[in-house]
C-alpha atoms as a PDB file:
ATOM      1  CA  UNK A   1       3.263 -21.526  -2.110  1.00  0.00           C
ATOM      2  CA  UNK A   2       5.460 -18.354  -1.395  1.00  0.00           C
ATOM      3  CA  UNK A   3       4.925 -18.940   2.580  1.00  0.00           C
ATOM      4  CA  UNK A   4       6.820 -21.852   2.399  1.00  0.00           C
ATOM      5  CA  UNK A   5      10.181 -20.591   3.782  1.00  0.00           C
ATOM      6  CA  UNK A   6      11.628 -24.693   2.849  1.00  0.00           C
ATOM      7  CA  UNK A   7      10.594 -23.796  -0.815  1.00  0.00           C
ATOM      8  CA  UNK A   8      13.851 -24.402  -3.248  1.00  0.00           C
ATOM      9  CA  UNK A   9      13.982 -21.574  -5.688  1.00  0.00           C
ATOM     10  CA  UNK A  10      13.548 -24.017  -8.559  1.00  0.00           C
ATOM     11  CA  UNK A  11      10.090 -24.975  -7.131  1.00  0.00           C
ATOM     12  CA  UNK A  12       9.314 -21.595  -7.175  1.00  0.00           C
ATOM     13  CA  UNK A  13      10.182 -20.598 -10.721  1.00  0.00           C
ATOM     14  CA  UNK A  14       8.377 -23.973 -11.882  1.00  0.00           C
ATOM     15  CA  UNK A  15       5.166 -22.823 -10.331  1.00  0.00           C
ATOM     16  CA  UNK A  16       5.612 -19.437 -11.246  1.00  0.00           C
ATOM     17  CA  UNK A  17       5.882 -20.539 -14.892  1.00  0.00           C
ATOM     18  CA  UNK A  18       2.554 -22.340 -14.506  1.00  0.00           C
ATOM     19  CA  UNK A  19       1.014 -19.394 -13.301  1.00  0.00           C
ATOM     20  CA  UNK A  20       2.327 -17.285 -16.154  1.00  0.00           C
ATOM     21  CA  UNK A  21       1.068 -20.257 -18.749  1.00  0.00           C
ATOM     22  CA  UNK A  22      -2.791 -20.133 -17.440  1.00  0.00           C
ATOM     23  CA  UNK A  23      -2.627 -16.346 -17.429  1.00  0.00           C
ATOM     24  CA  UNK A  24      -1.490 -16.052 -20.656  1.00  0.00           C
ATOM     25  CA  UNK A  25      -4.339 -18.710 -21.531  1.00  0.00           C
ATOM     26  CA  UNK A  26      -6.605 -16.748 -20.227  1.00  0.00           C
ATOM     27  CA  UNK A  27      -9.365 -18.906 -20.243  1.00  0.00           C
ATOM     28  CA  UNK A  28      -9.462 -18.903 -16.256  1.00  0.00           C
ATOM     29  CA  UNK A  29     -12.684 -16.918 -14.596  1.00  0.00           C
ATOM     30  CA  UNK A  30     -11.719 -13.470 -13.427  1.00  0.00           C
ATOM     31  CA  UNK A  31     -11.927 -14.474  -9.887  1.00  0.00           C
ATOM     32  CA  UNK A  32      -9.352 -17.109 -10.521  1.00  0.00           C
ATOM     33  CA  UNK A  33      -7.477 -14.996 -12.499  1.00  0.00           C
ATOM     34  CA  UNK A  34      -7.160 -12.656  -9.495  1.00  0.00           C
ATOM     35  CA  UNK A  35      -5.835 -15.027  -7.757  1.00  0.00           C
ATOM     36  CA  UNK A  36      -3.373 -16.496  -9.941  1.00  0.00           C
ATOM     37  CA  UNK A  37      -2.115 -13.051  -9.816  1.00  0.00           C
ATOM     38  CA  UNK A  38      -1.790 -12.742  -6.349  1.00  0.00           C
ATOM     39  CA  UNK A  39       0.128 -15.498  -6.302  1.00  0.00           C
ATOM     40  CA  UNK A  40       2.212 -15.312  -8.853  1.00  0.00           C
ATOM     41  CA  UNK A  41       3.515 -11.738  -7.806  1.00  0.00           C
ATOM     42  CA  UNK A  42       4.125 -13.358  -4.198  1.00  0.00           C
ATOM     43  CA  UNK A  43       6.190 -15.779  -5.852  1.00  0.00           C
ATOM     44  CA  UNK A  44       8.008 -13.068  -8.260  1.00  0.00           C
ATOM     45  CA  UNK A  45       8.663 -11.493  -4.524  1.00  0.00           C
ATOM     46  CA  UNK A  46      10.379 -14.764  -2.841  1.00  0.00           C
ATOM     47  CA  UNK A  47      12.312 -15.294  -6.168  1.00  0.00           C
ATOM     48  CA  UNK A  48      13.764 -12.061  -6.560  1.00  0.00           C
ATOM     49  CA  UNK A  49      14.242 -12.255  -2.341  1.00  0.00           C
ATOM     50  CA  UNK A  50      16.298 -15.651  -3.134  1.00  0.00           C
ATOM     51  CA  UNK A  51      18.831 -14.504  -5.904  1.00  0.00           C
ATOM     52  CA  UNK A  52      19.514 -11.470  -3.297  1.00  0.00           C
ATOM     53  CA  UNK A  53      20.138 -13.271  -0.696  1.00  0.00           C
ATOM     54  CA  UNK A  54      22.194 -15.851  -3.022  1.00  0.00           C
ATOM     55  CA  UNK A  55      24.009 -12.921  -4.272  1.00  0.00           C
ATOM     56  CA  UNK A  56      24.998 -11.736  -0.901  1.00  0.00           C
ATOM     57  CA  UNK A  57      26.002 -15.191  -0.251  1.00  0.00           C
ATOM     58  CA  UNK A  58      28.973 -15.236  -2.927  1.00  0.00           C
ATOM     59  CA  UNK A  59      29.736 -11.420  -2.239  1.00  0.00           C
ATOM     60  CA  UNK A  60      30.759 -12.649   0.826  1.00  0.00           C
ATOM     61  CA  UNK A  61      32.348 -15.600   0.086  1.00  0.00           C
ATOM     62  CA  UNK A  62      34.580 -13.585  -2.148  1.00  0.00           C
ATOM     63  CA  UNK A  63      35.341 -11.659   0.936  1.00  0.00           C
ATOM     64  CA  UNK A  64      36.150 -14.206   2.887  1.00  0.00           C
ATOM     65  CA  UNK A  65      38.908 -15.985   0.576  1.00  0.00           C
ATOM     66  CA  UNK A  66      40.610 -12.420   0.849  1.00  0.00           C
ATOM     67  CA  UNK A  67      39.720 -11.229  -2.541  1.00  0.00           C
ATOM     68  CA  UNK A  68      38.488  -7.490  -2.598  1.00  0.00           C
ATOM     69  CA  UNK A  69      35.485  -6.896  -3.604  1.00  0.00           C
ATOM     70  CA  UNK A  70      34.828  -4.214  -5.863  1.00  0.00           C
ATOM     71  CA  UNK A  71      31.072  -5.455  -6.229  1.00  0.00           C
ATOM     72  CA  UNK A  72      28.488  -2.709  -5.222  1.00  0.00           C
ATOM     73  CA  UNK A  73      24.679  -5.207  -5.275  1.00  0.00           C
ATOM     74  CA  UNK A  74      22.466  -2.111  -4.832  1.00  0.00           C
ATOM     75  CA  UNK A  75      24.496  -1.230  -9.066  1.00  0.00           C
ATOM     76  CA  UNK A  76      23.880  -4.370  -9.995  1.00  0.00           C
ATOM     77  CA  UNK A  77      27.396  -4.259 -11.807  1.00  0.00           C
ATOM     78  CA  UNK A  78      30.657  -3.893 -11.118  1.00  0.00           C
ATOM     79  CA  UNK A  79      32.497  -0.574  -9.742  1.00  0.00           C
ATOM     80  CA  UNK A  80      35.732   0.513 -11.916  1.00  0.00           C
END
């Protein structure tokens, strides 16, 4: 699950999707539902964590071949 800090992102988003699937089902006793819940928004967490961190990745990467970035992550777009 989410804990695992080995997890690939695509694992993540597969069993995120299977979460979202049985929830949307909702044939699932509340008690499970609860807990599909729970651990679907830890995985939504570690997701969104990964494509941050992968985005700071290439941000710098950009900076490092000497290319100025004009990038601001917290705007989510580009700064003119």
């Amino acid at each position: 699950m989410a804990e695992d800090k080995n997890m690939q992102f695509e694992q993540a988003m597969h069993q995120l999707e299977e979460i979202v699937q049985k929830l949307e089902a909702g044939e699932a006793p509340l008690d499970d539902t609860i807990t599909l819940y729970k651990q679907g928004m830890e995985l939504s967490a570690y997701c969104q964590k990964k494509l941050q961190n992968a985005e700071k990745q290439l941000i710098r990467m950009i900076d490092q071949e000497g290319n100025e970035s004009s990038f601001d992550p917290t705007a989510g777009e580009p700064n003119e």
